[in-house]
C-alpha atoms as a PDB file:
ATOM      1  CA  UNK A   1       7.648  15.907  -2.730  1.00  0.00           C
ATOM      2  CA  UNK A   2       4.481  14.272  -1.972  1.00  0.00           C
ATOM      3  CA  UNK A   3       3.955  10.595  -2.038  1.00  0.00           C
ATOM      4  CA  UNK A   4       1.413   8.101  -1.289  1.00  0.00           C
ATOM      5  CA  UNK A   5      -0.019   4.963  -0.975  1.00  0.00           C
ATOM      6  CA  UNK A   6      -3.815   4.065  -1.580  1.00  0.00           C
ATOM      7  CA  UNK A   7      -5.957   0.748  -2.195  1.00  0.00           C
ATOM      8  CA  UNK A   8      -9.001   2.365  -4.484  1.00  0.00           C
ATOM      9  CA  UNK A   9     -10.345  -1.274  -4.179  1.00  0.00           C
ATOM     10  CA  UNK A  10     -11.322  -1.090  -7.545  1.00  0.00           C
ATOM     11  CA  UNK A  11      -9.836   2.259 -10.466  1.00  0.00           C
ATOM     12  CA  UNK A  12     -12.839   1.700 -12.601  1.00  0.00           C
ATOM     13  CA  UNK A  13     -15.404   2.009  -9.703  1.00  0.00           C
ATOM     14  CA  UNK A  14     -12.899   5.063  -7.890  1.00  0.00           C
ATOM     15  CA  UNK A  15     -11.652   6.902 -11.364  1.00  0.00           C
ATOM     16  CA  UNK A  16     -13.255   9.964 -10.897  1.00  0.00           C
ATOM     17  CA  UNK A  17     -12.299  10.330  -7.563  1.00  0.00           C
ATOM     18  CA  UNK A  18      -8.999   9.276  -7.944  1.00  0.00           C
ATOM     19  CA  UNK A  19      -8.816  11.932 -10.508  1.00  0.00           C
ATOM     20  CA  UNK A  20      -9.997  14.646  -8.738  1.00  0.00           C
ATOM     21  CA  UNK A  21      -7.878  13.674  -5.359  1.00  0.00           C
ATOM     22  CA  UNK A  22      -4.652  13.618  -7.291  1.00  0.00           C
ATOM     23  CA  UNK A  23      -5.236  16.914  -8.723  1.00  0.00           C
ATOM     24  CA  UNK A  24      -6.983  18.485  -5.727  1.00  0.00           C
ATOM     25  CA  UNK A  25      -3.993  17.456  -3.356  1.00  0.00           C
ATOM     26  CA  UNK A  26      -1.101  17.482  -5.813  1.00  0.00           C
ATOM     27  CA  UNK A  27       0.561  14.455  -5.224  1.00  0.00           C
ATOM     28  CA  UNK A  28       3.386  13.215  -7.099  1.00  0.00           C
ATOM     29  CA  UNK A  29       3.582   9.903  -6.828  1.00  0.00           C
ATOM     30  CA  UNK A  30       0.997   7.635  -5.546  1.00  0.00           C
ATOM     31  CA  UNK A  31       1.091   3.928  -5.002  1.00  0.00           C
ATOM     32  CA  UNK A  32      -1.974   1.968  -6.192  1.00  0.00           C
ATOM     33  CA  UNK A  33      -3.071  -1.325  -5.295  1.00  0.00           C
ATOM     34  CA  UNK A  34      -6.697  -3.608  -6.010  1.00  0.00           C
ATOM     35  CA  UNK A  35      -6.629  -1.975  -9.419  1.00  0.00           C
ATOM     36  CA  UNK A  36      -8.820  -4.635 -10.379  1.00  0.00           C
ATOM     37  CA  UNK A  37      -8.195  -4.813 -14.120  1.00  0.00           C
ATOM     38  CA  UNK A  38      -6.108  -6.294 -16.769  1.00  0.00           C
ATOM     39  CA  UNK A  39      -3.229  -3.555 -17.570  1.00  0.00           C
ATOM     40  CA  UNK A  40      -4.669  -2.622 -20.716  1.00  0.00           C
ATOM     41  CA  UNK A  41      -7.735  -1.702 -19.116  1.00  0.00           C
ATOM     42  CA  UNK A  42      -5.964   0.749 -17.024  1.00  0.00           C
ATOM     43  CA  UNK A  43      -6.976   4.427 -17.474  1.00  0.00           C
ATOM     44  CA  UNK A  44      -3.136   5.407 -18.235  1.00  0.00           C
ATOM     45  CA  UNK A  45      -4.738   7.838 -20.703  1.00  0.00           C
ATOM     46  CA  UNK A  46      -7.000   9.835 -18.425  1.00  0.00           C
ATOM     47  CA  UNK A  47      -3.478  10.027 -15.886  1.00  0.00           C
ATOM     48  CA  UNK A  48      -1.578  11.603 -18.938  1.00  0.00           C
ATOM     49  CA  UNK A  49      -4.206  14.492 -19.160  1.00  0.00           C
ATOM     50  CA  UNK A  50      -3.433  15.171 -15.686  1.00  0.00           C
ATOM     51  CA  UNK A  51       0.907  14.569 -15.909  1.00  0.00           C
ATOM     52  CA  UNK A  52       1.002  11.502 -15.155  1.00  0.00           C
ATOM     53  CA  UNK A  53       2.605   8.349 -16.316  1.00  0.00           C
ATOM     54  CA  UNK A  54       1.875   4.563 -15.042  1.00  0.00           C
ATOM     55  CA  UNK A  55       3.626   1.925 -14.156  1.00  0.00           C
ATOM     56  CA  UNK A  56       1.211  -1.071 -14.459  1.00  0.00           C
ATOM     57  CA  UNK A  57       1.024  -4.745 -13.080  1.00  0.00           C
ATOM     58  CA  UNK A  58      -2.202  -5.884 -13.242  1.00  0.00           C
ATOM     59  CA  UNK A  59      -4.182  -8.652 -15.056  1.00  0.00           C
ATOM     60  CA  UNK A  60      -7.598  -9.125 -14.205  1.00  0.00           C
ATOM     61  CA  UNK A  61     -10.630  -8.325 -11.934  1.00  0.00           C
ATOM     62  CA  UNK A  62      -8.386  -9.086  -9.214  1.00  0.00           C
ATOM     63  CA  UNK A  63      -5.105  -7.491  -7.077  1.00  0.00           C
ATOM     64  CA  UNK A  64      -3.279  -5.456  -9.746  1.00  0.00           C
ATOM     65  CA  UNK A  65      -0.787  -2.859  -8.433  1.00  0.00           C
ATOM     66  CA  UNK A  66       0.512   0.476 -10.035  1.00  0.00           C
ATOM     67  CA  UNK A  67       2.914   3.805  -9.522  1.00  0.00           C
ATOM     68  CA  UNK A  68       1.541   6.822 -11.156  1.00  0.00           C
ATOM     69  CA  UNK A  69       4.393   9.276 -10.984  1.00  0.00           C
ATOM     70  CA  UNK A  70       4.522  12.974 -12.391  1.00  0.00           C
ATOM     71  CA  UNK A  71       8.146  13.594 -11.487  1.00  0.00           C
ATOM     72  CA  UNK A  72       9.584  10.300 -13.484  1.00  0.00           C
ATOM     73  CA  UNK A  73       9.496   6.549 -13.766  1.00  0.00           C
ATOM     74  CA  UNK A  74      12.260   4.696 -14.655  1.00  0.00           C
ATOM     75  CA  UNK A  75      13.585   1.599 -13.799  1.00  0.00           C
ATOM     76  CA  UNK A  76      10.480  -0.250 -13.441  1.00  0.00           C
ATOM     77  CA  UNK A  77      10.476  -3.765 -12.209  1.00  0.00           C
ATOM     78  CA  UNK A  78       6.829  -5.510 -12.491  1.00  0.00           C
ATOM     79  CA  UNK A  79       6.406  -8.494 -10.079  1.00  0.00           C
ATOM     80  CA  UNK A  80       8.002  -9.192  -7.068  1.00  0.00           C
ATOM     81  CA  UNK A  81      11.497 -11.273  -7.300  1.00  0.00           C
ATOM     82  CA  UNK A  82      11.322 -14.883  -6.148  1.00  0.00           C
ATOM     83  CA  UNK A  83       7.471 -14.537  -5.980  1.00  0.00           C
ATOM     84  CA  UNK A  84       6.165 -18.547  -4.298  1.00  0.00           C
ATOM     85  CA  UNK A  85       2.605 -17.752  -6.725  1.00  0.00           C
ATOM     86  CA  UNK A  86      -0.114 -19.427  -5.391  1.00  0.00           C
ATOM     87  CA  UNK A  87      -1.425 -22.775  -6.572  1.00  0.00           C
ATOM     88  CA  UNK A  88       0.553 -21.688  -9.465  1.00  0.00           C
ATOM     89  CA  UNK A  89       0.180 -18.494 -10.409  1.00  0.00           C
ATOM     90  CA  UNK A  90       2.065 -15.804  -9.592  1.00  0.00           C
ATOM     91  CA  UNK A  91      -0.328 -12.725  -8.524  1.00  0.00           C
ATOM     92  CA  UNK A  92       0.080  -8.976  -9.883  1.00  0.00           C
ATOM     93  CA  UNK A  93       1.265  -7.811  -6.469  1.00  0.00           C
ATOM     94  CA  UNK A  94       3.867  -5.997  -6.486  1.00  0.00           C
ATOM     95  CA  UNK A  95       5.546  -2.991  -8.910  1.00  0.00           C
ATOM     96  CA  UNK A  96       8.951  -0.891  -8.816  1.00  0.00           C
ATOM     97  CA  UNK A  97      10.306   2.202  -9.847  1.00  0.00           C
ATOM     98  CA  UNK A  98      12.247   5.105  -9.600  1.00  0.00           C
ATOM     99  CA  UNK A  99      10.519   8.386  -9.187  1.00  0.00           C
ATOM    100  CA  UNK A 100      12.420  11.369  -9.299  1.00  0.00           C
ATOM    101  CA  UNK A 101      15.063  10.572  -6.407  1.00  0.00           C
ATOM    102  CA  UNK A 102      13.173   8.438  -4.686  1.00  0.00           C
ATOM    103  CA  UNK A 103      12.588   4.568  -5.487  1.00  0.00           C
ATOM    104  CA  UNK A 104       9.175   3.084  -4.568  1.00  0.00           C
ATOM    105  CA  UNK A 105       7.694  -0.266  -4.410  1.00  0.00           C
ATOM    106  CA  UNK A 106       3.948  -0.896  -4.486  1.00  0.00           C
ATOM    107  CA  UNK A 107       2.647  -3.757  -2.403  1.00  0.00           C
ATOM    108  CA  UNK A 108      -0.811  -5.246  -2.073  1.00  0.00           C
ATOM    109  CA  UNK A 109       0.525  -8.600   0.277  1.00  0.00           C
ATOM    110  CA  UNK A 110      -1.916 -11.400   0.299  1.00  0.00           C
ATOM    111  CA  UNK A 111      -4.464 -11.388   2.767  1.00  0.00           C
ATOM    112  CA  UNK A 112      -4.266 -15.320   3.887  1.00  0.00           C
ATOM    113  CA  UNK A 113      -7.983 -15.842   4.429  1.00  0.00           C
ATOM    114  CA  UNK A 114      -7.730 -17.659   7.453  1.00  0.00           C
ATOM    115  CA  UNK A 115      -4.786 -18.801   9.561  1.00  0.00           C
ATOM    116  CA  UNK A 116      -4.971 -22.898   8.625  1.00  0.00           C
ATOM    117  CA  UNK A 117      -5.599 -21.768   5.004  1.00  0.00           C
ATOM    118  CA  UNK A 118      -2.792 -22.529   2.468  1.00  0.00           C
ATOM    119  CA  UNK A 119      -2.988 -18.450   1.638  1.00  0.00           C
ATOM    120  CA  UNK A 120      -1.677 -17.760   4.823  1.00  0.00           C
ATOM    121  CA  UNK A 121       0.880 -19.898   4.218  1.00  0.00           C
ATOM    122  CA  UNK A 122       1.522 -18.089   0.958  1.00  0.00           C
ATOM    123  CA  UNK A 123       1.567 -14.726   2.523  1.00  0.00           C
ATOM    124  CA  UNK A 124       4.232 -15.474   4.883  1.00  0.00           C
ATOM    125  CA  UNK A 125       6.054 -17.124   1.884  1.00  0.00           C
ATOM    126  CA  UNK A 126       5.681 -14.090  -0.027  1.00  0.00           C
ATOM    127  CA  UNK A 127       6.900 -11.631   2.963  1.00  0.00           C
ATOM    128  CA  UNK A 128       9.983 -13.679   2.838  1.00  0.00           C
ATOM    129  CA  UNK A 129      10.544 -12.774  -0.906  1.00  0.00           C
ATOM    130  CA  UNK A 130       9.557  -9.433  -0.328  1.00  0.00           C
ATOM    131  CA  UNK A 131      12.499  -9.105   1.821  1.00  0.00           C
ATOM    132  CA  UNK A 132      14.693 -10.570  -0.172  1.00  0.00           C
ATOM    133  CA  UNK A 133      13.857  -8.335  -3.062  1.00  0.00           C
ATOM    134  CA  UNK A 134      14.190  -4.842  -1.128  1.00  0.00           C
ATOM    135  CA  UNK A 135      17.009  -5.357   1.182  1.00  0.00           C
ATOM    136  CA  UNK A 136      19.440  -4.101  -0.961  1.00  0.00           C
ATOM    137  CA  UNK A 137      17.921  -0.449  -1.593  1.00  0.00           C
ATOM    138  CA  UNK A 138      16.283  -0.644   2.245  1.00  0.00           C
ATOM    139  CA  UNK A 139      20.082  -0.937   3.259  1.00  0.00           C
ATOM    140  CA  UNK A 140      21.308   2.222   0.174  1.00  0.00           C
ATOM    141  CA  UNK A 141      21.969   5.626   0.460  1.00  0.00           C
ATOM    142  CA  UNK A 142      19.262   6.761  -1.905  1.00  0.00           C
ATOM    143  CA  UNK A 143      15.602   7.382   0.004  1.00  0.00           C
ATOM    144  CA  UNK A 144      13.527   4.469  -0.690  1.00  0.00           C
ATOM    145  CA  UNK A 145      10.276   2.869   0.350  1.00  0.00           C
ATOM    146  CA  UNK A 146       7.812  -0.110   0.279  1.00  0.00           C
ATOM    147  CA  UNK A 147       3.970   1.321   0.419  1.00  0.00           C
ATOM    148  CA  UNK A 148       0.618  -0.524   0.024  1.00  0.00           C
ATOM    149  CA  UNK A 149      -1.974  -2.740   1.866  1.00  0.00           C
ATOM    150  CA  UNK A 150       0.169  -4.875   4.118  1.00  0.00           C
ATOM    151  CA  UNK A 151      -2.924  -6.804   5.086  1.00  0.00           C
ATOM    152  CA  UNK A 152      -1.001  -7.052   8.961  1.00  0.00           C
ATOM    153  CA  UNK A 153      -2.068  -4.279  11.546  1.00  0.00           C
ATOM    154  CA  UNK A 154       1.611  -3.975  13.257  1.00  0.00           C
ATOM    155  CA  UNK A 155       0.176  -3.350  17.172  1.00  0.00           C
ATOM    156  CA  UNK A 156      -2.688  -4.124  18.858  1.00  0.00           C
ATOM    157  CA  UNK A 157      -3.320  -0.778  18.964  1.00  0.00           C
ATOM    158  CA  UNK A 158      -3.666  -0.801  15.117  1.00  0.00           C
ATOM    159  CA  UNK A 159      -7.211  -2.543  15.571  1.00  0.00           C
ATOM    160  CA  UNK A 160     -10.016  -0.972  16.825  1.00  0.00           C
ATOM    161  CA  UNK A 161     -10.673  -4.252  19.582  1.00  0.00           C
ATOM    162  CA  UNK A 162      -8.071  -6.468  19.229  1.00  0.00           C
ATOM    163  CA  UNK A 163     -10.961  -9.077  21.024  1.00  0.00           C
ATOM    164  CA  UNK A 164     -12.547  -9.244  18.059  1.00  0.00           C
ATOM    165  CA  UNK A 165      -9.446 -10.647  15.821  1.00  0.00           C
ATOM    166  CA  UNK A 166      -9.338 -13.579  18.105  1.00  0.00           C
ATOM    167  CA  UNK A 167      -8.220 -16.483  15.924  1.00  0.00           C
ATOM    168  CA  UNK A 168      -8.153 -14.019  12.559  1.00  0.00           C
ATOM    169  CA  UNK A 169      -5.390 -13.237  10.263  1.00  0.00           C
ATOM    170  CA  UNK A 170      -3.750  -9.195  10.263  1.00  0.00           C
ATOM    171  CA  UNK A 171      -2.704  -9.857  13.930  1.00  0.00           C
ATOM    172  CA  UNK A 172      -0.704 -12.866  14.470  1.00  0.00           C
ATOM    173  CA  UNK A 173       2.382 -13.191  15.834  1.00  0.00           C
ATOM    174  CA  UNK A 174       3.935 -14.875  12.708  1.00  0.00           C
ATOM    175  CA  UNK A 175       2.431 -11.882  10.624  1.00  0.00           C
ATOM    176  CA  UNK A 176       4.060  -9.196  12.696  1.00  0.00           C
ATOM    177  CA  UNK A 177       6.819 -11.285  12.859  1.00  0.00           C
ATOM    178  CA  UNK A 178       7.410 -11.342   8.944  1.00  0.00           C
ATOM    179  CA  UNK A 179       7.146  -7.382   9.421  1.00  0.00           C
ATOM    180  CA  UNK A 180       9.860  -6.969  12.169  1.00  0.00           C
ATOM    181  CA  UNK A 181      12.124  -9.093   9.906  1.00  0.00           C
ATOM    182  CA  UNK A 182      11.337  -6.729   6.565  1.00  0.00           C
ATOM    183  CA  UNK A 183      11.842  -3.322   8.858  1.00  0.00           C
ATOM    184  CA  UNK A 184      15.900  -5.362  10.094  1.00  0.00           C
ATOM    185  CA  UNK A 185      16.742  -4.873   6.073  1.00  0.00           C
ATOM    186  CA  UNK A 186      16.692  -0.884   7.299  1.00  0.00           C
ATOM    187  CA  UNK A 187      13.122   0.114   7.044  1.00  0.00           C
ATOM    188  CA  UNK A 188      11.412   2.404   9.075  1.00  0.00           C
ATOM    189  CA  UNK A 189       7.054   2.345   9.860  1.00  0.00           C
ATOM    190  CA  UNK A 190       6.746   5.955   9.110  1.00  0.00           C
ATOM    191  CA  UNK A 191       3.199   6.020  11.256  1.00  0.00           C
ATOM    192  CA  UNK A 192       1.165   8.726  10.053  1.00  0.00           C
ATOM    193  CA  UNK A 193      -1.006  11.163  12.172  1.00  0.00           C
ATOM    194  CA  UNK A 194      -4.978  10.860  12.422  1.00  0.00           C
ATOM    195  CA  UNK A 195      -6.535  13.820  11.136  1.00  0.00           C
ATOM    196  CA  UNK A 196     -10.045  12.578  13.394  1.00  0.00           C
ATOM    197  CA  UNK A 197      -9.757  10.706  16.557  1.00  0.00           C
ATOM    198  CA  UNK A 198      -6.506   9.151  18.219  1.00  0.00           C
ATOM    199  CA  UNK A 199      -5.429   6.568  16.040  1.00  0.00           C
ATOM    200  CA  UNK A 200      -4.509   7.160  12.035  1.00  0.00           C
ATOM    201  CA  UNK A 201      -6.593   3.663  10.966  1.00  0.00           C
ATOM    202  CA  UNK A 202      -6.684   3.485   7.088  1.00  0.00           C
ATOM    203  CA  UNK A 203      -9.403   0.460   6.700  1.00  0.00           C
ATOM    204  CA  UNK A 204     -12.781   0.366   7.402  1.00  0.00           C
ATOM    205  CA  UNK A 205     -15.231  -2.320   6.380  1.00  0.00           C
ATOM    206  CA  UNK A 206     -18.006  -1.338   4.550  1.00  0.00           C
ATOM    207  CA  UNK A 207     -20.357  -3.307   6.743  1.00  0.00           C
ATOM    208  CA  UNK A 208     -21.747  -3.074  10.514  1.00  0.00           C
ATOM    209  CA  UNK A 209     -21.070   0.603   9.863  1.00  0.00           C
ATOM    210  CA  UNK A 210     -17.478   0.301  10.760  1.00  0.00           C
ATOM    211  CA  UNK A 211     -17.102   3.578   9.027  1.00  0.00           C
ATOM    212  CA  UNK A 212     -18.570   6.133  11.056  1.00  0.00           C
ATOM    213  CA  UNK A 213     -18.010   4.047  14.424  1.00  0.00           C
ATOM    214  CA  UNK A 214     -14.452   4.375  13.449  1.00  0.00           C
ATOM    215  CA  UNK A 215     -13.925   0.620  13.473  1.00  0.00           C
ATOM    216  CA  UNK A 216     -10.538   0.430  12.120  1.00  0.00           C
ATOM    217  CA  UNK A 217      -7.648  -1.082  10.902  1.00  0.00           C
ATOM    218  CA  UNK A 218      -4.086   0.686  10.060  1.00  0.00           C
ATOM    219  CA  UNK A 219      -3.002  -2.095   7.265  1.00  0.00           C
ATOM    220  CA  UNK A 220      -1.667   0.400   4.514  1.00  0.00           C
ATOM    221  CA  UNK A 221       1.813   0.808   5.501  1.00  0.00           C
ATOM    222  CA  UNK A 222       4.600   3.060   4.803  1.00  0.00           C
ATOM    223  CA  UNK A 223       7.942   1.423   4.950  1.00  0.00           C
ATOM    224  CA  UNK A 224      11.060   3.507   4.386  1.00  0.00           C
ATOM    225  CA  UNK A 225      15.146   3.385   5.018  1.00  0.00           C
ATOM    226  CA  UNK A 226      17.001   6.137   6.599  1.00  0.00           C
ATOM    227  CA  UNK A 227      16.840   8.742   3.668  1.00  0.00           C
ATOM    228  CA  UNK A 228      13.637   8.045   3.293  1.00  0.00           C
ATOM    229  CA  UNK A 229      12.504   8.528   6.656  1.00  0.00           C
ATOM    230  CA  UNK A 230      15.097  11.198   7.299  1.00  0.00           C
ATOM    231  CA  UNK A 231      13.481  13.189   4.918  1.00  0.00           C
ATOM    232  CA  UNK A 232       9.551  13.021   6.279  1.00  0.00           C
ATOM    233  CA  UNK A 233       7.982  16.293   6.850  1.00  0.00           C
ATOM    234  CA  UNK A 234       4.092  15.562   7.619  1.00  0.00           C
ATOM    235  CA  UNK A 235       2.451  11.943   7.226  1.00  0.00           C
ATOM    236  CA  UNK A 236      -1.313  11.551   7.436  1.00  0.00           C
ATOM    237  CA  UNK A 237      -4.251   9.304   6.951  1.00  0.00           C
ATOM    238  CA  UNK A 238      -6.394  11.214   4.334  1.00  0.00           C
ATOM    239  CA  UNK A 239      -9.681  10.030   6.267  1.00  0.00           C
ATOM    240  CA  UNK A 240     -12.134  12.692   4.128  1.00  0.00           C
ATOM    241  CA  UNK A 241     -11.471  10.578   1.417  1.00  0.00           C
ATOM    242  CA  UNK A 242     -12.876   7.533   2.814  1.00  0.00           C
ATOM    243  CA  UNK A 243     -16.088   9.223   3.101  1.00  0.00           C
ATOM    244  CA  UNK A 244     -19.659   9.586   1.048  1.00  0.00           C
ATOM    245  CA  UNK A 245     -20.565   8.032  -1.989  1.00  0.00           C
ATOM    246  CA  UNK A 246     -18.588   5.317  -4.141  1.00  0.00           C
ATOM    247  CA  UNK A 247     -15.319   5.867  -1.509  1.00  0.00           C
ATOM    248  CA  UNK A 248     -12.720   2.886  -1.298  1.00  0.00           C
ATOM    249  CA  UNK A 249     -12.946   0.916   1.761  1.00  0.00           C
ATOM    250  CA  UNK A 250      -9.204   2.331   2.526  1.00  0.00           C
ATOM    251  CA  UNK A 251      -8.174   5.851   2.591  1.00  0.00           C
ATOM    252  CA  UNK A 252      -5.158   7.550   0.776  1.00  0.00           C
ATOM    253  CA  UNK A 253      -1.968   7.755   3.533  1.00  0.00           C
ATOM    254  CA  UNK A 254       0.218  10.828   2.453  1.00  0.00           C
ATOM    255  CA  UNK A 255       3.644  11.265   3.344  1.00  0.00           C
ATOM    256  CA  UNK A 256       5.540  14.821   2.535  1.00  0.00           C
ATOM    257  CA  UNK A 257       9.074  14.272   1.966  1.00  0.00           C
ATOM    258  CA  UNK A 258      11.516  17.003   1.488  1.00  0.00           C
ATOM    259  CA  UNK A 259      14.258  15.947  -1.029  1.00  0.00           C
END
């Protein structure tokens, strides 16, 4: 079973090559985030042609989160339990469901702007719900996992100069913090291998030419309990598909799981 987890930073701008990757690497379920429209906007019709079905939270031209599943999707849970919303609102972040024997959750955390910003405040608000939310299946006997754009490199060495993050969100201590408490629920970083140079990043901003300097980030996370990870044949950072024209600013991370 092949699963994965990929911010397209946009499905209208990425369709066609979100189309062709899916059918080109044959993965079953993938977990979307940045959709960037409302959910009836969502190309759920162009995924049926291909097997597909959708599981959709999403409500505007921003976030929005989705599992697109050919092997089932039941049990779908849109939002995140306990979500604090900011100023408000609570943001299409998060979306649940069972595919196949495997449960999934698709994440896109906040990104907190900047560290005396009442976002970042949010986001560590939100990590706490998050937790809340998945430690029941994180501590169950069926394989289960949390995938998406963290917006938190775990290690220094998840940053291509941890120098210049000085004084920036992704790598603060109470960021990485509200990761080691969601992996004590019973959740697992399963870190997946570069297929180029020594470190699998999966972000690269589109400016200073961060790209082909390999000026990275690993931010899109795969978080799974013991099943889950018990069951991992291969993980890797699709980097080819962060390449050329019209590519997300994040590439595809594909885990093979054998259940």
């Amino acid at each position: 079973m092949r699963i994965a987890t990929w911010n397209v930073n946009s499905i209208t701008a990425r369709l066609p090559r979100l189309l062709a990757w899916l059918e080109s690497t044959g993965t079953d379920v993938l977990c979307l985030q940045e959709a960037k429209v409302a959910a009836e906007q969502f190309p759920t019709d162009q995924l049926r042609e291909l097997g597909y079905e959708a599981a959709v939270n999403a409500t505007g031209r921003w976030n929005g989160v989705a599992v697109i599943s050919r092997v089932g999707l039941e049990d779908v849970v849109r939002g995140l339990p306990g979500d604090p919303g900011y100023e408000g609102v609570e943001e299409p972040r998060a979306v649940s469901a069972t595919c196949g024997p495997v449960r999934v959750w698709s994440v896109y955390v906040p990104n907190g702007r900047e560290v005396d910003h009442p976002h970042y405040a949010y986001k560590l608000q939100w990590f706490e719900a998050l937790k809340a939310a998945v430690a029941g299946d994180a501590a169950g006997s069926r394989p289960f996992a949390v995938l998406g754009d963290y917006n938190v490199a775990p290690t220094d060495d998840d940053v291509y100069d941890l120098a210049a993050f000085e004084g920036l969100t992704h790598v603060t201590p109470a960021e990485r913090a509200a990761l080691t408490s969601l992996r004590e629920t019973g959740l697992t970083d399963v870190v997946p291998r570069p297929l180029k140079y020594d470190h699998p990043y999966t972000y690269w901003d589109y400016r200073q030419l961060c790209f082909p300097k390999n000026r990275g980030m690993r931010i899109d996370l795969v978080y799974g309990n013991e099943p889950f990870a018990g069951a991992v044949k291969d993980a890797y950072v699709d980097r080819e598909e962060r390449k050329g024209k019209g590519a997300s600013d994040h590439a595809p991370v594909v885990v093979d799981l054998e259940v």
